[in-house]
Protein backbone atom coordinates (compact mmCIF):
# COMPACT_ATOMS: atom_id res chain seq x y z
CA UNK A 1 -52.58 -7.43 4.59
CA UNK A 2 -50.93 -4.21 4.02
CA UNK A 3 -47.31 -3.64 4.50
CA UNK A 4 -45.87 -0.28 4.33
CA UNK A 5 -43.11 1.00 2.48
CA UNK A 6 -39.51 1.54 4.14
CA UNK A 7 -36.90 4.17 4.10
CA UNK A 8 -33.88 2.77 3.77
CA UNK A 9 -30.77 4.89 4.90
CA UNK A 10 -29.60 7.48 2.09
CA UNK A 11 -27.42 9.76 1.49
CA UNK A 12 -27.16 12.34 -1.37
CA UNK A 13 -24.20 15.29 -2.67
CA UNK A 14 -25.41 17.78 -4.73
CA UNK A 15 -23.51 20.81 -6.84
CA UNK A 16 -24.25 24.17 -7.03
CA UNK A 17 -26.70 24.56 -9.81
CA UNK A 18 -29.53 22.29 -11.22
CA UNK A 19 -30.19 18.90 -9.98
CA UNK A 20 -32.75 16.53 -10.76
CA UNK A 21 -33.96 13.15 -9.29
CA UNK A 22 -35.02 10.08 -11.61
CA UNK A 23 -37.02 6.64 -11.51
CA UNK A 24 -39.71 4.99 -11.62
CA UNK A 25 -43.38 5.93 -10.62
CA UNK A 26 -43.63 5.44 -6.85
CA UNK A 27 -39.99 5.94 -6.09
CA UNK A 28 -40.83 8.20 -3.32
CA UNK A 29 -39.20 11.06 -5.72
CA UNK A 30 -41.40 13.60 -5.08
CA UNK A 31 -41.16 12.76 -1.33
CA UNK A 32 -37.31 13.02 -0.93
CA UNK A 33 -38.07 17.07 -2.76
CA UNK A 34 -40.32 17.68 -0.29
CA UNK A 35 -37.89 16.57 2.66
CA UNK A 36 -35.39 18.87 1.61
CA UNK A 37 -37.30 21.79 0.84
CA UNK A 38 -38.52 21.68 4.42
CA UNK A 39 -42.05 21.15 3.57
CA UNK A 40 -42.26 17.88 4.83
CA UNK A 41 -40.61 16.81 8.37
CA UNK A 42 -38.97 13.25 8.84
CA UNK A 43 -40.30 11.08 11.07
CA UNK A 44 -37.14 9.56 11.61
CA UNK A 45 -33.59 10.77 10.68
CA UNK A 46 -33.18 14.38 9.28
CA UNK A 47 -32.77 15.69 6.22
CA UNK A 48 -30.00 19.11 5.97
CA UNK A 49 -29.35 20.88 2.89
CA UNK A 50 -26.06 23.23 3.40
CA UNK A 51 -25.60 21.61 6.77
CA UNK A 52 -28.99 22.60 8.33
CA UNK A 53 -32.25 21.22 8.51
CA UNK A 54 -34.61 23.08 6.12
CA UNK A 55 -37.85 22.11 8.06
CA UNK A 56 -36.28 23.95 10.66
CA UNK A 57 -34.90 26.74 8.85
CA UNK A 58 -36.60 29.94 7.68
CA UNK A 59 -34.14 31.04 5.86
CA UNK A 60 -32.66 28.46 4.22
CA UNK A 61 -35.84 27.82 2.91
CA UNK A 62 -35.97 30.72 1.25
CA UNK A 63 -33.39 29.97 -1.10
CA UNK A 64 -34.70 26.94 -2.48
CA UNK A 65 -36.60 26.37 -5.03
CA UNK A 66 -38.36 23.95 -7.46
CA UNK A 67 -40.22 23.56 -10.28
């Protein structure tokens, strides 16, 4: 039997500058940078950066980055 992972509710306040994400493999890191760089749409919820949300943003995309 498989049983898939859950979101649960979170919430997140960044600074201006550099911020980084830790934990463990399989944290769903890499998932929660996608969400905000609007590459990656929630299924439920929403994800905003600056207020808006960046998967439906243009231009707000284009001033965000990662490495």
């Amino acid at each position: 039997m498989v049983i898939p992972w859950r979101w649960s509710p979170v919430g997140f306040q960044g600074f201006e500058g550099i911020t980084g994400l830790l934990g463990v493999n399989g944290a769903r890191k890499s998932t929660v940078i996608h969400l905000f760089l609007g590459l990656l749409e929630p299924t439920v919820g929403s994800a905003e950066v600056l207020g808006e949300r960046t998967y439906e943003s243009v231009e707000l995309r284009a001033q965000l980055g990662d490495m």
